[in-house]
PDB file of N, CA and C in Angstrom:
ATOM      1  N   UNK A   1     -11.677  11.575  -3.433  1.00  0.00           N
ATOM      2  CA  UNK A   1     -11.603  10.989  -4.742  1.00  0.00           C
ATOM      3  C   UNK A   1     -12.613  11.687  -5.645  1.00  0.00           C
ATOM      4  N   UNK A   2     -12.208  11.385  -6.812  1.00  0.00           N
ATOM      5  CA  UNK A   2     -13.698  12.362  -7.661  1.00  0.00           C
ATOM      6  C   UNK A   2     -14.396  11.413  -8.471  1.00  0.00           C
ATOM      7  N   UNK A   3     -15.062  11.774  -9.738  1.00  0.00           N
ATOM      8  CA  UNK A   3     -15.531  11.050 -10.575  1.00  0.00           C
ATOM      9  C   UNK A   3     -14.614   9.833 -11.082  1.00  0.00           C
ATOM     10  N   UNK A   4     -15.269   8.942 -11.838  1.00  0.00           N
ATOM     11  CA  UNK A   4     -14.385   8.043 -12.435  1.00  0.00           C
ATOM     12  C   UNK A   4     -13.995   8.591 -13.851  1.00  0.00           C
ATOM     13  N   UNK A   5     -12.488   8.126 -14.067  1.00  0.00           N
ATOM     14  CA  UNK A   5     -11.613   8.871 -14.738  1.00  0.00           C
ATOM     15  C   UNK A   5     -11.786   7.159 -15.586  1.00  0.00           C
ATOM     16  N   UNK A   6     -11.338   7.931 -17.563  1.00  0.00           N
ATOM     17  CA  UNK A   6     -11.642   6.685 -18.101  1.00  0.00           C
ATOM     18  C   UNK A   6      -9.716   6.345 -18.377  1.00  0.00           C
ATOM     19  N   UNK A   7      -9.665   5.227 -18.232  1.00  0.00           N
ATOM     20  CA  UNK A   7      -8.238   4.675 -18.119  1.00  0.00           C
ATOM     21  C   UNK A   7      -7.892   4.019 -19.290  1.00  0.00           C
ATOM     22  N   UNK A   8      -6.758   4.850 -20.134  1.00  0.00           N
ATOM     23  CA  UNK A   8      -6.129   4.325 -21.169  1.00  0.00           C
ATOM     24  C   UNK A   8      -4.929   3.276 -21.377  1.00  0.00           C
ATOM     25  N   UNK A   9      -4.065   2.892 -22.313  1.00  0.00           N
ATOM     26  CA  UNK A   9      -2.843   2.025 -22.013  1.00  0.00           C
ATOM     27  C   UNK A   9      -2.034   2.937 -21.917  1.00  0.00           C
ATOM     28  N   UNK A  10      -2.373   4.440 -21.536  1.00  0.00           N
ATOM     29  CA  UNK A  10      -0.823   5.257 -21.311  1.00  0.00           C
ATOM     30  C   UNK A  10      -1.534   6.312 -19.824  1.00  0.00           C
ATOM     31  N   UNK A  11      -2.342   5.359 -19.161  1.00  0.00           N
ATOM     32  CA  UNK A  11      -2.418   5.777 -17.834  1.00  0.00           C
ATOM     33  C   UNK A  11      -3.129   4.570 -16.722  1.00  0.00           C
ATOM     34  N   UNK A  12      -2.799   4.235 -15.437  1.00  0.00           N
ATOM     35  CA  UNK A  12      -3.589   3.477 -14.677  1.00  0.00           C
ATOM     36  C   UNK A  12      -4.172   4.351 -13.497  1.00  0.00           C
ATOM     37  N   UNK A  13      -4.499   3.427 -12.660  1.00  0.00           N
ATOM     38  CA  UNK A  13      -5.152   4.045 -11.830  1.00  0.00           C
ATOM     39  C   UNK A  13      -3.907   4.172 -10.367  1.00  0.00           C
ATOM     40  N   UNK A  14      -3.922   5.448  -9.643  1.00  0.00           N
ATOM     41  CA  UNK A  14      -3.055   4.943  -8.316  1.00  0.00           C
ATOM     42  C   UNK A  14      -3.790   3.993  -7.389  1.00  0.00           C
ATOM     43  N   UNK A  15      -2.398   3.333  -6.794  1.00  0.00           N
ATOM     44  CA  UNK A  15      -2.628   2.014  -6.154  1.00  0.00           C
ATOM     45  C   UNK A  15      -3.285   3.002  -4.527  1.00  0.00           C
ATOM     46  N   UNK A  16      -2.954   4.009  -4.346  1.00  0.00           N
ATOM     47  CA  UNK A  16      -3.543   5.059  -2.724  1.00  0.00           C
ATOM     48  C   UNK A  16      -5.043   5.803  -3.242  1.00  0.00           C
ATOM     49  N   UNK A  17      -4.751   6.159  -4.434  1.00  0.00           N
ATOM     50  CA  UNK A  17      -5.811   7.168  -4.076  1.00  0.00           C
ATOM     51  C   UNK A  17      -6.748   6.663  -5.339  1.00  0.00           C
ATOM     52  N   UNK A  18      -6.741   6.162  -6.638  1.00  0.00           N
ATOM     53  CA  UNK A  18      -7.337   6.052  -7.266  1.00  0.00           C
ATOM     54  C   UNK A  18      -7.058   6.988  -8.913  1.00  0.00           C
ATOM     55  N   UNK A  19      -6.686   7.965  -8.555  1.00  0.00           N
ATOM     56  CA  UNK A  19      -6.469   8.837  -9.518  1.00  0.00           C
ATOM     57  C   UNK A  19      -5.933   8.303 -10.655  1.00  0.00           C
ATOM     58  N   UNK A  20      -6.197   8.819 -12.307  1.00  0.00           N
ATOM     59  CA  UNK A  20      -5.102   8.579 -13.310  1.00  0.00           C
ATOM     60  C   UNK A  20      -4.202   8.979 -13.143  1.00  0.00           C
ATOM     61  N   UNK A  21      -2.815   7.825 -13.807  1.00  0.00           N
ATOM     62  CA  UNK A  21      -1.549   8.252 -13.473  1.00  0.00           C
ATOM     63  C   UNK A  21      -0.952   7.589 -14.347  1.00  0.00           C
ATOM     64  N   UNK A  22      -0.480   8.949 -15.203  1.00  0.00           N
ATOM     65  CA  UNK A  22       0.457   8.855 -16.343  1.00  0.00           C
ATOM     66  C   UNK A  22       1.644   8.405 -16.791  1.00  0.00           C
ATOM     67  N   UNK A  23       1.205   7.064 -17.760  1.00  0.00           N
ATOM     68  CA  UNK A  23       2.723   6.348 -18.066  1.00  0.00           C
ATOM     69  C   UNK A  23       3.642   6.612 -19.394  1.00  0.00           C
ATOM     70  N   UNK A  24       4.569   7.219 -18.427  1.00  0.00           N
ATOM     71  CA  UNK A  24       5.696   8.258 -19.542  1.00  0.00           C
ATOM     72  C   UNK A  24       6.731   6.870 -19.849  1.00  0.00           C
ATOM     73  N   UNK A  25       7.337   6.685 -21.468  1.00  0.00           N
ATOM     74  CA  UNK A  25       8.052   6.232 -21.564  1.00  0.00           C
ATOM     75  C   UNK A  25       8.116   4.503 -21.649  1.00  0.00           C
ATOM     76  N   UNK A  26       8.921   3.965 -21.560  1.00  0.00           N
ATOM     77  CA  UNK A  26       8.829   2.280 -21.539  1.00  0.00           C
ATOM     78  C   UNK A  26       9.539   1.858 -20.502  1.00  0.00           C
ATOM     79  N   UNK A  27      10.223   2.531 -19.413  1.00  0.00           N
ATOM     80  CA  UNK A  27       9.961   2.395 -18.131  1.00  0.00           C
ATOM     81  C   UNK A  27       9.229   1.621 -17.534  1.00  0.00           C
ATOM     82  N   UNK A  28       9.462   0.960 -15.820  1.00  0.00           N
ATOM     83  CA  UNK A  28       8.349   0.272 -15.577  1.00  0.00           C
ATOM     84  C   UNK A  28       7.446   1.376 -14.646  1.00  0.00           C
ATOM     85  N   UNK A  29       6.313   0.819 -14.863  1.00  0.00           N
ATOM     86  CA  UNK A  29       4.629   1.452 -14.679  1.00  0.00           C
ATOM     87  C   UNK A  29       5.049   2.471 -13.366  1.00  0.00           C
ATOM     88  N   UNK A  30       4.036   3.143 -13.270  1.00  0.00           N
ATOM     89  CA  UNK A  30       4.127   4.145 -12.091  1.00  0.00           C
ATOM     90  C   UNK A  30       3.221   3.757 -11.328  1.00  0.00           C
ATOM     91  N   UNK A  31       3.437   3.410 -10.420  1.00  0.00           N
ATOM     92  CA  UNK A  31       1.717   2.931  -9.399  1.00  0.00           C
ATOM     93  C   UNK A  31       1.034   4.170  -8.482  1.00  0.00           C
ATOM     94  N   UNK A  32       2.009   5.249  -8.515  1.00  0.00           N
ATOM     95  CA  UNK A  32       1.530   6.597  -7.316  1.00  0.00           C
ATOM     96  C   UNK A  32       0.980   7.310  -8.366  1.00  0.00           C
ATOM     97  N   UNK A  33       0.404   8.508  -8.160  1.00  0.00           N
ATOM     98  CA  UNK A  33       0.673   9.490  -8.701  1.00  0.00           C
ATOM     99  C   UNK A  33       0.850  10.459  -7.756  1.00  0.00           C
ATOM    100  N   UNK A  34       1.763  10.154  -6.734  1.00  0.00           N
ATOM    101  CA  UNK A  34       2.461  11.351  -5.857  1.00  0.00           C
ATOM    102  C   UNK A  34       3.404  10.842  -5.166  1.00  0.00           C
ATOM    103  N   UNK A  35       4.168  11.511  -4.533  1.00  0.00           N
ATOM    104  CA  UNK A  35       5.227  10.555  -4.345  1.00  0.00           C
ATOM    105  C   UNK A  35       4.801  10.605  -2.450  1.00  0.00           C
ATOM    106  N   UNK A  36       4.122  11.658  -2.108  1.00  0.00           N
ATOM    107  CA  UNK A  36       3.331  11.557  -0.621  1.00  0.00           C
ATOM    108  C   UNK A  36       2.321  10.170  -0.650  1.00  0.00           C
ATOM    109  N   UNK A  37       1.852   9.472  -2.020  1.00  0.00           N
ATOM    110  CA  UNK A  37       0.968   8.333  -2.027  1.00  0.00           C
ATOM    111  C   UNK A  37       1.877   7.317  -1.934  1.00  0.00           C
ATOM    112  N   UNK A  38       3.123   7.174  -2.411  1.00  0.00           N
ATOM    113  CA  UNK A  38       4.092   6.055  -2.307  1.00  0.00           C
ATOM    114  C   UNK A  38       4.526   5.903  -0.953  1.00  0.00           C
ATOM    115  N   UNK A  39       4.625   7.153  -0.545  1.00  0.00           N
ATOM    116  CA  UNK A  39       5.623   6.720   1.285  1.00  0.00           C
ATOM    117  C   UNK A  39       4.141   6.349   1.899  1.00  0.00           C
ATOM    118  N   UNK A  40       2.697   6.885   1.408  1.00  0.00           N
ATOM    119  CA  UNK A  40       2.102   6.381   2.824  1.00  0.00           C
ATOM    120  C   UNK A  40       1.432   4.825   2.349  1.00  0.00           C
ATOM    121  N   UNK A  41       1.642   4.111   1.305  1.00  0.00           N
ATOM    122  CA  UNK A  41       1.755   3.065   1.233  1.00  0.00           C
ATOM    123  C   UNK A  41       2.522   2.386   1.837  1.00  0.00           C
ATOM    124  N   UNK A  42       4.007   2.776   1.321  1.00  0.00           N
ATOM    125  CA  UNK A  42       4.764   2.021   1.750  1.00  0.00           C
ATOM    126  C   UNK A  42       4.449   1.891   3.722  1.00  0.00           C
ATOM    127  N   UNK A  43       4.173   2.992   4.144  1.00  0.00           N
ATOM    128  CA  UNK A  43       3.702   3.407   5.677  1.00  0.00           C
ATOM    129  C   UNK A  43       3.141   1.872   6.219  1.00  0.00           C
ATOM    130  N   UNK A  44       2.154   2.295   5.519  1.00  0.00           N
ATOM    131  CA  UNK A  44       0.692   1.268   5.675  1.00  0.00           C
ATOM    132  C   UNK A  44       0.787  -0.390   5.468  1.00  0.00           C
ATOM    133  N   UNK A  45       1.895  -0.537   4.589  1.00  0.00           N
ATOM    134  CA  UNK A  45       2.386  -2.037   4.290  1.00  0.00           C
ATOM    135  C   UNK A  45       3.276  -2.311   5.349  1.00  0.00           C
ATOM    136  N   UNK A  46       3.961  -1.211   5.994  1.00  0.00           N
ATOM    137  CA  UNK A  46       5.096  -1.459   7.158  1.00  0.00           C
ATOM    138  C   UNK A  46       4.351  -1.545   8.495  1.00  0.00           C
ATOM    139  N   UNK A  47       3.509  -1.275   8.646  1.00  0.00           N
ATOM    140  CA  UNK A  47       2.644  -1.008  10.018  1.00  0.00           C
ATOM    141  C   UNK A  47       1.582  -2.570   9.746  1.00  0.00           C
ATOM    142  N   UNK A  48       1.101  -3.319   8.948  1.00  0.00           N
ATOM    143  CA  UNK A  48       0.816  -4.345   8.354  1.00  0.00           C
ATOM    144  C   UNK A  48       1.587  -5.335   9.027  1.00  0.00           C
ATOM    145  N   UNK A  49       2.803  -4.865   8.220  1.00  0.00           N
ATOM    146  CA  UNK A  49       3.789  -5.959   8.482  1.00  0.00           C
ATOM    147  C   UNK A  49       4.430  -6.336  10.043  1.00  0.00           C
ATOM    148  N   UNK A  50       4.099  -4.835  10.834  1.00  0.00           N
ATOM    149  CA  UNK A  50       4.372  -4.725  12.240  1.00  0.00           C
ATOM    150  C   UNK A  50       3.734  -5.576  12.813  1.00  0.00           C
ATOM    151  N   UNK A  51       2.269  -5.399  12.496  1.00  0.00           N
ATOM    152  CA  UNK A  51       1.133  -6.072  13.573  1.00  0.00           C
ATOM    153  C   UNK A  51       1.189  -7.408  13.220  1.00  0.00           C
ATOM    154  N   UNK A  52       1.504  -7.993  12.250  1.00  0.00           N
ATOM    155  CA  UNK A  52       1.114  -9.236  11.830  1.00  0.00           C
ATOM    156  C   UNK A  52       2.481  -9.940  12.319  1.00  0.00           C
ATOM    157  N   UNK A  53       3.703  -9.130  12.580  1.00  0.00           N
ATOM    158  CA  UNK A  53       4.519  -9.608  13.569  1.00  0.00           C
ATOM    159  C   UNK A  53       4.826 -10.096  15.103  1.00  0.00           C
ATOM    160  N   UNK A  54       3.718  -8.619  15.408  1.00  0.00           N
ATOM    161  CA  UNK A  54       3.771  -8.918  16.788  1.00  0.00           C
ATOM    162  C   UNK A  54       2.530  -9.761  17.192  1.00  0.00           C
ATOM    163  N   UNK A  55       1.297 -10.501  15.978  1.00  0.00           N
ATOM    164  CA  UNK A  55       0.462 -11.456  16.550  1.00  0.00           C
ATOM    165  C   UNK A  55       1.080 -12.720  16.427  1.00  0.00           C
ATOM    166  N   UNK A  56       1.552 -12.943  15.907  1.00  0.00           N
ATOM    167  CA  UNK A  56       2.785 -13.944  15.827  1.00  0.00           C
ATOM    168  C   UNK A  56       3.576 -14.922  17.128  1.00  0.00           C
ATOM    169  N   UNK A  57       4.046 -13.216  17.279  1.00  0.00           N
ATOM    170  CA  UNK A  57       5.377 -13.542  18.525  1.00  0.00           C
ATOM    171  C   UNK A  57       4.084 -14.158  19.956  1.00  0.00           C
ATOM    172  N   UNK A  58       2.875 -13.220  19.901  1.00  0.00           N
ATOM    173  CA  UNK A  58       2.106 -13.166  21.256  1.00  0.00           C
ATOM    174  C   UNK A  58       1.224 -14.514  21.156  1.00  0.00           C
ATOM    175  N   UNK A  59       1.329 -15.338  19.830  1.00  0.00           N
ATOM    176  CA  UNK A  59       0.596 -16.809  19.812  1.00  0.00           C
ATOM    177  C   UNK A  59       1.318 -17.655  19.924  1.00  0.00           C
ATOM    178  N   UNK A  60       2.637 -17.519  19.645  1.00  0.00           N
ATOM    179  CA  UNK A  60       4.001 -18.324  20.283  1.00  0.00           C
ATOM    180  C   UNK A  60       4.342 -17.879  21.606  1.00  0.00           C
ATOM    181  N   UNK A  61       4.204 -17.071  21.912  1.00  0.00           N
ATOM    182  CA  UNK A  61       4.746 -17.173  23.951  1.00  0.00           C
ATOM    183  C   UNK A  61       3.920 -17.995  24.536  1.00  0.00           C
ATOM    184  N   UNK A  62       4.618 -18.322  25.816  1.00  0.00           N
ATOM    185  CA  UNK A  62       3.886 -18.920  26.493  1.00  0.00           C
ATOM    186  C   UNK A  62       2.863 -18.325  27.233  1.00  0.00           C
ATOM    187  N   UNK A  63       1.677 -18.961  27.070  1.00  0.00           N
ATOM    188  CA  UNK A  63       0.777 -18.058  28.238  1.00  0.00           C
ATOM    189  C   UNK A  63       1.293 -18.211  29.622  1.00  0.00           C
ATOM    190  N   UNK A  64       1.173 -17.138  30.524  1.00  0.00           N
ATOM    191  CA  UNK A  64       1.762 -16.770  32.217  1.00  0.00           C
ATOM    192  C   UNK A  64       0.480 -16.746  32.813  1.00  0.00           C
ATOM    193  N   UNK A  65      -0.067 -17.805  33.144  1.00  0.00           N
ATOM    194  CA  UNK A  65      -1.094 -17.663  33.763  1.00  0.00           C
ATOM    195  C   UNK A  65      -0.786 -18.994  35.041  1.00  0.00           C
ATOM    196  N   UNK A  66      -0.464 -18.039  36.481  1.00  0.00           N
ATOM    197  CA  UNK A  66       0.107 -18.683  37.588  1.00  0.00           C
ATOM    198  C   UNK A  66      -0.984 -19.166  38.329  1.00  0.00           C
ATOM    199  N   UNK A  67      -1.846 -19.767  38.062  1.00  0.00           N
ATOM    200  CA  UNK A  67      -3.449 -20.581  38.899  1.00  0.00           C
ATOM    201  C   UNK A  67      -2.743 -21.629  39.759  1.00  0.00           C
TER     202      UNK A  67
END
């Protein structure tokens, strides 16, 4: 990441890396400014969503404990 960048109403910040990122048009907002920052979000929200699945399933089984 580098210095802090000053942020106008025709740029925000990316939601991955921080960087300014330029809002073209009246479109809705751009949250990347790469499109390699969008898939590894999206990555990172899916692998999230994995684990918080499988703690789930492993607090609903039954414990197997044959004493």
């Amino acid at each position: 990441m580098t210095e802090e960048l000053p942020y106008t109403p025709r740029t925000r910040p990316c939601e991955w890396c921080g960087e300014a990122v330029d809002q073209l048009g009246t479109r809705a907002p751009r949250l990347y400014c790469r499109r390699s920052h969008r898939q590894r979000a999206f990555e990172a929200r899916r692998r999230l969503e994995m684990e918080q699945r499988l703690a789930v399933a492993e607090s609903a089984a039954p414990a197997n404990n044959p004493s």
